[in-house]
N, C-alpha and C. Protein backbone atom coordinates (compact mmCIF):
# COMPACT_ATOMS: atom_id res chain seq x y z
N UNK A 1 29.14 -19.56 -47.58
CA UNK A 1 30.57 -19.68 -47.60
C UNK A 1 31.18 -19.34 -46.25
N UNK A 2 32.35 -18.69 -46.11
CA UNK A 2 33.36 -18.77 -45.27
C UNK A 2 32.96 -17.36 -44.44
N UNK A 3 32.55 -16.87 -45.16
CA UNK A 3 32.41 -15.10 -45.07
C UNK A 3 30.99 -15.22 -44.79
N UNK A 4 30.12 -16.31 -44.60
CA UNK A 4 28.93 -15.99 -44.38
C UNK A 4 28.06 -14.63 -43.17
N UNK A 5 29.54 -15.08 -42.05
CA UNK A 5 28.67 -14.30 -40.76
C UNK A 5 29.23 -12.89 -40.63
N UNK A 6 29.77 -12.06 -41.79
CA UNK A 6 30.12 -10.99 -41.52
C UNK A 6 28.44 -10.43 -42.59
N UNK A 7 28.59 -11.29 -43.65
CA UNK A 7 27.29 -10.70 -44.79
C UNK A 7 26.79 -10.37 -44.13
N UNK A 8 25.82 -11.31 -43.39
CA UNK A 8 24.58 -11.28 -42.37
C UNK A 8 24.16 -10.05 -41.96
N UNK A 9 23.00 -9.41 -41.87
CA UNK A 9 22.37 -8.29 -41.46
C UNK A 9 22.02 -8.61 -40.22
N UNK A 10 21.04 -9.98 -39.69
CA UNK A 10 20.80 -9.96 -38.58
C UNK A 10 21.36 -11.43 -38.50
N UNK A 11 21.78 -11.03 -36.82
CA UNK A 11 22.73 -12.44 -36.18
C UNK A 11 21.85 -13.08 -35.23
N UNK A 12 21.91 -13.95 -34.60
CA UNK A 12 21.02 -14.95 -33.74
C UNK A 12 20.62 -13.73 -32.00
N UNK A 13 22.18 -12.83 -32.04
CA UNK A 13 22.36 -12.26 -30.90
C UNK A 13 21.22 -10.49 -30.96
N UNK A 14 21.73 -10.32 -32.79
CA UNK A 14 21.17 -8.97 -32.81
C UNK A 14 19.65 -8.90 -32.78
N UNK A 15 19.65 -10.31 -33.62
CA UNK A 15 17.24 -10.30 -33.61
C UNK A 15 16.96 -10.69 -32.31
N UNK A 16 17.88 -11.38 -31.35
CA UNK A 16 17.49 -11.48 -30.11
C UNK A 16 17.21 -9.49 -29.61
N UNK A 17 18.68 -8.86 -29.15
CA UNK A 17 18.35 -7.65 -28.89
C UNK A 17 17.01 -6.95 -29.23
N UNK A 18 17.00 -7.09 -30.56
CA UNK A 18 15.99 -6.17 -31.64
C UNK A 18 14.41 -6.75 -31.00
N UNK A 19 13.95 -7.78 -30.39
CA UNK A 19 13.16 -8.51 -30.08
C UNK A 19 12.84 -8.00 -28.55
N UNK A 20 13.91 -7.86 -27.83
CA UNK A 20 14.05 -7.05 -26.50
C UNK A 20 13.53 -5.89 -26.22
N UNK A 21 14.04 -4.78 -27.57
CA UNK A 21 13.63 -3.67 -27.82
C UNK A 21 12.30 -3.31 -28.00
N UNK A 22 12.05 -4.25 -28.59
CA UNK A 22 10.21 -4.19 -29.21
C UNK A 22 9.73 -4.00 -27.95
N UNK A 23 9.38 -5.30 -27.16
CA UNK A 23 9.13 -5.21 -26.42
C UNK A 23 9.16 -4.97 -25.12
N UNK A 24 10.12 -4.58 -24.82
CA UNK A 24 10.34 -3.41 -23.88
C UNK A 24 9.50 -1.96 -23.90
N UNK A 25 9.66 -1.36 -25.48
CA UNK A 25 8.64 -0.41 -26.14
C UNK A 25 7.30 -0.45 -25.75
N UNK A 26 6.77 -1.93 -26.26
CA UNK A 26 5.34 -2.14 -26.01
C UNK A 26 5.14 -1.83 -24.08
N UNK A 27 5.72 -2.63 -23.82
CA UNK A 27 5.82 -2.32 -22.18
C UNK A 27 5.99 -1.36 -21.62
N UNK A 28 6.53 -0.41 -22.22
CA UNK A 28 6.54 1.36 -21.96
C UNK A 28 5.53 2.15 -22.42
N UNK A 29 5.02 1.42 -23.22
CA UNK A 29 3.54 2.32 -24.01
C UNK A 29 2.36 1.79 -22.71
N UNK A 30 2.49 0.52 -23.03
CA UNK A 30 0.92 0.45 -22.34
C UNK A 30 1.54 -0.10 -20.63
N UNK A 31 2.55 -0.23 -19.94
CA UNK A 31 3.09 -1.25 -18.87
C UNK A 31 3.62 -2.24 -18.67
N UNK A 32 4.06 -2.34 -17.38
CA UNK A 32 4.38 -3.86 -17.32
C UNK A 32 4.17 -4.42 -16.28
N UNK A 33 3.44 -4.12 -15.30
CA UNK A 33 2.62 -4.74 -14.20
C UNK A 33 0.93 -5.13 -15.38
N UNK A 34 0.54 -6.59 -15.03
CA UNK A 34 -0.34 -6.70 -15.39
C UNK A 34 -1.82 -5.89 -15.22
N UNK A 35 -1.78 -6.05 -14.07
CA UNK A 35 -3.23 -5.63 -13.11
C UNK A 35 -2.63 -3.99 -13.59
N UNK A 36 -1.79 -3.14 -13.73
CA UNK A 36 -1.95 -1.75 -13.79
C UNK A 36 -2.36 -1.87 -15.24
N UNK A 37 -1.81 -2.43 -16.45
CA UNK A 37 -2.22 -2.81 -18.13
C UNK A 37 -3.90 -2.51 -17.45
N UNK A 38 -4.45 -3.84 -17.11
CA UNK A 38 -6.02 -3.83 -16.76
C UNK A 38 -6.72 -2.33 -16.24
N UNK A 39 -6.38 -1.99 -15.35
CA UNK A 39 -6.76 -0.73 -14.79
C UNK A 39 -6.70 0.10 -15.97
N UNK A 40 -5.73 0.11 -16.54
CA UNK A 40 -5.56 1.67 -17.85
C UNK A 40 -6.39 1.54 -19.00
N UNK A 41 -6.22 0.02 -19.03
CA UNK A 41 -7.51 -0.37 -20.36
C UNK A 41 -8.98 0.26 -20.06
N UNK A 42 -9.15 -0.18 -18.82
CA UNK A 42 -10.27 0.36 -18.29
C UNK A 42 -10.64 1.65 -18.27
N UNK A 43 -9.79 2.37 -17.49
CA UNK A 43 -9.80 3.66 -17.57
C UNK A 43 -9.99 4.77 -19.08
N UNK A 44 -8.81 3.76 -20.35
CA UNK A 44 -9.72 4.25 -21.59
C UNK A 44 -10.85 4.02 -21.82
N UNK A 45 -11.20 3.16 -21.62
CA UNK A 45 -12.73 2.77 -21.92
C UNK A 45 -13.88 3.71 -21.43
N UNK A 46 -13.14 3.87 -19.82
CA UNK A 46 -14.32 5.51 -19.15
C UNK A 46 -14.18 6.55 -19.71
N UNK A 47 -13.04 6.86 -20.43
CA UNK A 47 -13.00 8.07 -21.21
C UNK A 47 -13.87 7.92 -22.37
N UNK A 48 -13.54 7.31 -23.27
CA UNK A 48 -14.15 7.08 -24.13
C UNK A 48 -15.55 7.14 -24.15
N UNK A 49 -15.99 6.62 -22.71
CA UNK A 49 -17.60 6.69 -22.57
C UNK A 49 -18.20 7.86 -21.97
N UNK A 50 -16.85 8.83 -21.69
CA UNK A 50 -17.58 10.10 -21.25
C UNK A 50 -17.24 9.86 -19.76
N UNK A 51 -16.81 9.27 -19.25
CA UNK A 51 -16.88 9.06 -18.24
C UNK A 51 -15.81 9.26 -16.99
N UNK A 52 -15.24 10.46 -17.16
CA UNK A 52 -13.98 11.16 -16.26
C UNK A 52 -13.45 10.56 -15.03
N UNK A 53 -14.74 10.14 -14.43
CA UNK A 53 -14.19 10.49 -12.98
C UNK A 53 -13.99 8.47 -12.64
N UNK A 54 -14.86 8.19 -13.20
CA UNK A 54 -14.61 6.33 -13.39
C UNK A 54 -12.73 6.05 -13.88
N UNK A 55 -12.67 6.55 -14.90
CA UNK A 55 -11.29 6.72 -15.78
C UNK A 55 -9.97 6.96 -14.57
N UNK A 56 -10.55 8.46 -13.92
CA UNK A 56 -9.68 8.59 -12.67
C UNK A 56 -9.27 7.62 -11.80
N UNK A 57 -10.50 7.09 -11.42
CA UNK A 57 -10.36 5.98 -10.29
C UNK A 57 -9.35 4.80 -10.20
N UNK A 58 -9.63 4.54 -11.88
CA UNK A 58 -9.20 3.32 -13.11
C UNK A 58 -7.61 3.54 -12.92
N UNK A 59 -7.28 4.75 -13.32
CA UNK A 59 -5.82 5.29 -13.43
C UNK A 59 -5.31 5.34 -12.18
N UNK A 60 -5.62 5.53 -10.47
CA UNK A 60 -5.17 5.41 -9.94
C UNK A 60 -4.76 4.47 -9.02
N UNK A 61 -5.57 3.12 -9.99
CA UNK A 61 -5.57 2.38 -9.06
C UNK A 61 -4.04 1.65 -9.96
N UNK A 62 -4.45 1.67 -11.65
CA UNK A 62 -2.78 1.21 -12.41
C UNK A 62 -1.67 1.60 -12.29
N UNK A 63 -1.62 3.49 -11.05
CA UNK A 63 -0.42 3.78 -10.54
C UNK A 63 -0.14 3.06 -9.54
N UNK A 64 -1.30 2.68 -8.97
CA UNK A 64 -0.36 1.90 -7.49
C UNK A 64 0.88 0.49 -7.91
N UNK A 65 0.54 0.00 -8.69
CA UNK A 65 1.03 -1.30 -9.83
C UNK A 65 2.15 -0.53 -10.26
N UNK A 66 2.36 0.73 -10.76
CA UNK A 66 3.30 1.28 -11.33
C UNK A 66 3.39 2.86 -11.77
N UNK A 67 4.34 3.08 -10.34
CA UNK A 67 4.00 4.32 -9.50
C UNK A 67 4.80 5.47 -10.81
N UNK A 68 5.80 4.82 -11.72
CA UNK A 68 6.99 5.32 -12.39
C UNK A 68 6.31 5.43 -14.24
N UNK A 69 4.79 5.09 -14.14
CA UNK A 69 4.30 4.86 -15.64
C UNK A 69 4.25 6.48 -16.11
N UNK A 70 5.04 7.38 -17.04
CA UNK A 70 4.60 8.39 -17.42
C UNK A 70 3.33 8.26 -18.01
N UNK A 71 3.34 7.52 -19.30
CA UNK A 71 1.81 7.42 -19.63
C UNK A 71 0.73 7.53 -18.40
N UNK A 72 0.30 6.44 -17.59
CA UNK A 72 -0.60 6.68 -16.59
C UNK A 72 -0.88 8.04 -16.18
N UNK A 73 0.47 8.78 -15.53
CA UNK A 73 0.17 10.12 -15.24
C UNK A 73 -0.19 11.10 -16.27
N UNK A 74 -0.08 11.23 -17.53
CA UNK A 74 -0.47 11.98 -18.40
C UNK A 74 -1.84 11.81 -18.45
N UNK A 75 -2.14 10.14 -18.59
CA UNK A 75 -3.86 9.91 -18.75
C UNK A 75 -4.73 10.29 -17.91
N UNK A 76 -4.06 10.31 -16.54
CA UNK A 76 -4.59 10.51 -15.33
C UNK A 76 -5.07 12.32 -14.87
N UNK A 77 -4.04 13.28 -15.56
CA UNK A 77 -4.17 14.59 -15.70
C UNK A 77 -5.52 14.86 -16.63
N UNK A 78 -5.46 13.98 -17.89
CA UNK A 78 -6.18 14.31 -18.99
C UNK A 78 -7.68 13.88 -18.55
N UNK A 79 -7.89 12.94 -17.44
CA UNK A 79 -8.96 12.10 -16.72
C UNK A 79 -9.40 13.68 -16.16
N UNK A 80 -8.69 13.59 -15.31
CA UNK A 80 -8.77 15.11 -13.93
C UNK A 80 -9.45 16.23 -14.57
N UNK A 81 -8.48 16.40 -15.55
CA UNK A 81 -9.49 18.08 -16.50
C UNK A 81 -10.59 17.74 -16.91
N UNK A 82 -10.88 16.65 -17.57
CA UNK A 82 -12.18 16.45 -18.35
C UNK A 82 -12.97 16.29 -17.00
N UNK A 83 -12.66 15.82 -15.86
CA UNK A 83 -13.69 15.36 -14.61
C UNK A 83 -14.11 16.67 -13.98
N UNK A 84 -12.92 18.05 -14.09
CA UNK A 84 -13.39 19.30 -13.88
C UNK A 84 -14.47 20.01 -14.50
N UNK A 85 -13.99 19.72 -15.85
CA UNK A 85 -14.68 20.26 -16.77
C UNK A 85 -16.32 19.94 -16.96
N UNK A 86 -16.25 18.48 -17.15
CA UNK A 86 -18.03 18.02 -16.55
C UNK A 86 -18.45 19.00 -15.32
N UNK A 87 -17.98 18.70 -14.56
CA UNK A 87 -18.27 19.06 -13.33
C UNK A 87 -18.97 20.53 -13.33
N UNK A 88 -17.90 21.16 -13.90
CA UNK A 88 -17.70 23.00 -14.04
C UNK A 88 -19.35 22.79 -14.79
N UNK A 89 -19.32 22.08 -15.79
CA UNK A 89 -20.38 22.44 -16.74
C UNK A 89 -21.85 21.53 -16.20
N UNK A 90 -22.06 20.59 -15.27
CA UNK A 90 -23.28 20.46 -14.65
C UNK A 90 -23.72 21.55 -13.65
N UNK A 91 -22.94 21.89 -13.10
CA UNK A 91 -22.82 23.03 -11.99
C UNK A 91 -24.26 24.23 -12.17
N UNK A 92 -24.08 24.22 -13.53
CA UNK A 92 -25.60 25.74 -13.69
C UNK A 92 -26.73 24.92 -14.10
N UNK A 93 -26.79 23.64 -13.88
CA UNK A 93 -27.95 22.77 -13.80
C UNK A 93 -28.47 22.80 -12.50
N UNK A 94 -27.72 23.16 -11.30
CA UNK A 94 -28.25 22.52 -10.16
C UNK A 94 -28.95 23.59 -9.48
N UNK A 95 -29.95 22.60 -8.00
CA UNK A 95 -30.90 24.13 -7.54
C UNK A 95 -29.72 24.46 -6.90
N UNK A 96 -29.73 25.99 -6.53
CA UNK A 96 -28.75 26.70 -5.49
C UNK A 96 -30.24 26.71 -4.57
């Protein structure tokens, strides 16, 4: 009817916005420089495999792509400790 476009929950303009939002989100979670996305994927993957100091490398190379990513820098801290921490703990393996 006449009154149709007040009913309406979503308008052509608002699922546009709402669509913006999403993804903008997604782009704040994981980026929005491609090649830094690639690098961080990677970099989970070295974690995941145990692998700290690879992960590091990974992460600093997805800051250069995107110097402003909080995520990156959090992952990149969480890279750093675990790369200490190996480290700390091969340490009484070795000859002095």
């Amino acid at each position: 009817g006449p009154d149709r476009a007040q009913k309406l929950r979503f308008t052509d303009a608002s699922e546009a916005e709402t669509k913006a939002a999403v993804k903008k989100e997604q782009e704040e979670q994981i980026g929005t420089h491609p090649k830094g996305r690639q690098f961080y994927t990677q970099a989970q993957k070295d974690l995941d495999a145990g692998n700290p100091s690879a992960a590091e490398r990974n992460l600093k190379m997805a800051l250069t792509y995107e110097p402003s990513n909080a995520r990156y820098k959090e992952t990149l801290a969480e890279a750093q400790k675990q790369a200490a921490e190996k480290s700390k703990g091969d340490s009484s393996f070795k000859i002095r």
